[in-house]
Each structure stands twice: as structure tokens, then as C-alpha cells.
Protein backbone atom coordinates (compact mmCIF):
# COMPACT_ATOMS: atom_id res chain seq x y z
CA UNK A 1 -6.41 -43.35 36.69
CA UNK A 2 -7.05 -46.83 36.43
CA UNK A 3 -4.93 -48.96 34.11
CA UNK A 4 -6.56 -51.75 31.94
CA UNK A 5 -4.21 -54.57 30.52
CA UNK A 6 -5.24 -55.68 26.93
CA UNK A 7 -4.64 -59.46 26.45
CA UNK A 8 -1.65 -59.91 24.20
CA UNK A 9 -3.12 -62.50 22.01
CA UNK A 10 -1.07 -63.44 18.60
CA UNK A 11 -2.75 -62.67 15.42
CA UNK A 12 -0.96 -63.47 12.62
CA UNK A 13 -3.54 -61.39 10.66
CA UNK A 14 -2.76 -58.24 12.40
CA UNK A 15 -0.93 -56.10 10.87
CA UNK A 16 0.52 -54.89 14.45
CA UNK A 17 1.73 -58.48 14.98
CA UNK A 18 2.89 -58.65 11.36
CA UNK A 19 5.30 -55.78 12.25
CA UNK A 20 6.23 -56.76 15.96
CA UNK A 21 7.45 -60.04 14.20
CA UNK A 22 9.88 -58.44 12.32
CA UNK A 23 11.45 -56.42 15.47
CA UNK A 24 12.78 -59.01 17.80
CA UNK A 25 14.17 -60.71 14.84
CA UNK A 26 16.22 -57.76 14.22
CA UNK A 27 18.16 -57.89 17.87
CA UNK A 28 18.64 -62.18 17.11
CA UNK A 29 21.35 -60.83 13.92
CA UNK A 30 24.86 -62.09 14.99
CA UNK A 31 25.98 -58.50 14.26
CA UNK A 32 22.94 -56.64 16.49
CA UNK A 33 23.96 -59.45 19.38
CA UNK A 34 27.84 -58.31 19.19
CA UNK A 35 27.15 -54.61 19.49
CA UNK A 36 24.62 -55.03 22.39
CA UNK A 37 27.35 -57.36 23.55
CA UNK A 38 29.35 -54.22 24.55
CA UNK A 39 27.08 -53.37 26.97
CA UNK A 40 25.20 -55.76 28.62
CA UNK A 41 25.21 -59.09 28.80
CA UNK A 42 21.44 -60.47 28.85
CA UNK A 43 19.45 -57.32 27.29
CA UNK A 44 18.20 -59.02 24.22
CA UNK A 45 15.88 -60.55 25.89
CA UNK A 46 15.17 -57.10 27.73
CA UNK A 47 14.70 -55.57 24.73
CA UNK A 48 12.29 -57.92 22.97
CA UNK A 49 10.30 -57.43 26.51
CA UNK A 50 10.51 -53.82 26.09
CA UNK A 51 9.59 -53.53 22.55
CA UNK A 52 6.86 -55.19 22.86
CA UNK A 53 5.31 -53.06 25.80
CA UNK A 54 6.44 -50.22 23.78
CA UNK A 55 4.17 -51.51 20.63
CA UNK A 56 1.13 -51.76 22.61
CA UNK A 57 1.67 -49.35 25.09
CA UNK A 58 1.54 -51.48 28.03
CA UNK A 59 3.67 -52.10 30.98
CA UNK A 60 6.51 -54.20 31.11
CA UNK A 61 5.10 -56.12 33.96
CA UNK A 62 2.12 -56.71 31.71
CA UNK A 63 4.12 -58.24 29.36
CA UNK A 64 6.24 -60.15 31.68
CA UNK A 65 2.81 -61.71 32.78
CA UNK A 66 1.33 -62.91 29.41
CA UNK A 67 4.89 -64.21 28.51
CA UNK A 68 4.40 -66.50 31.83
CA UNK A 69 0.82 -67.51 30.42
CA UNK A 70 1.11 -67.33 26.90
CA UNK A 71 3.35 -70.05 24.76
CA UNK A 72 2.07 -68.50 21.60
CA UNK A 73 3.64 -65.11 22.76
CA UNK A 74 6.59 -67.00 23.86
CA UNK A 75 7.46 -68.46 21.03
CA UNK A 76 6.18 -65.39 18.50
CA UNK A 77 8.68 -63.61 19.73
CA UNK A 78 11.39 -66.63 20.29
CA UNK A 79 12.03 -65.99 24.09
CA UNK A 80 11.89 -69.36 26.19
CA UNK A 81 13.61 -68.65 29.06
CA UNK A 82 10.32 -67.88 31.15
């Protein structure tokens, strides 16, 4: 079975995109960050990742990818480190 990678392009229009927006601002609350404090130490940023392969059923390495190429995607969902 042959996997094919959609392009993650950000459109504000979308109502998928309208959604995903709202996600990843959820794990940037100062309360969210202190509980997933207890665990980990750098998995907001995991967890935006994940999400987002999650919401368009994609693999993480996918995502990973068009974060690299992508400063749109970057930025819509505020993670600069890559």
C-alpha cells in the first residue's frame, strides 16, 4: 500500500485549518503548560506535531517535513524551533 503525502498548505478559509488553529493554542495556556510540565519536559511542541498529523491523517514524519519547508505552517501553528 503506497502512501501519498498531501501538501499541508494553510488556508485560512478552511474550515479544517479554522479548527486546527484553535488546538495548539489550547496546549500554549500557562495552566495546560504546567500540567504537561509533570511529565515531560519538551512535549508541547510534540503534541502540536502530533495533532496535526492526527487532523489530517498523515504521518508525523510528514509533518516534520512541511514544518522544515513551510514558514506559513510554522508560524500557523507558532512552533519556530525547526
Amino acid at each position: 500500500m503506497v502512501s501519498v503525502n498531501i501538501p499541508l498548505a494553510v488556508d485560512q478559509r478552511d474550515f479544517r485549518w479554522q479548527l486546527l488553529r484553535e488546538i495548539p493554542r489550547a496546549f500554549d495556556l500557562r495552566r495546560v503548560r504546567k500540567i504537561i510540565a509533570r511529565y515531560t519536559l519538551k512535549s508541547v511542541p510534540v503534541l502540536k506535531i502530533v495533532t496535526t498529523s492526527m487532523f489530517f491523517s498523515t504521518r508525523i514524519s510528514h509533518v516534520i517535513n512541511e514544518l522544515r519547508n513551510k514558514k506559513d505552517l510554522r508560524e500557523f501553528i507558532g512552533y519556530s524551533r525547526l
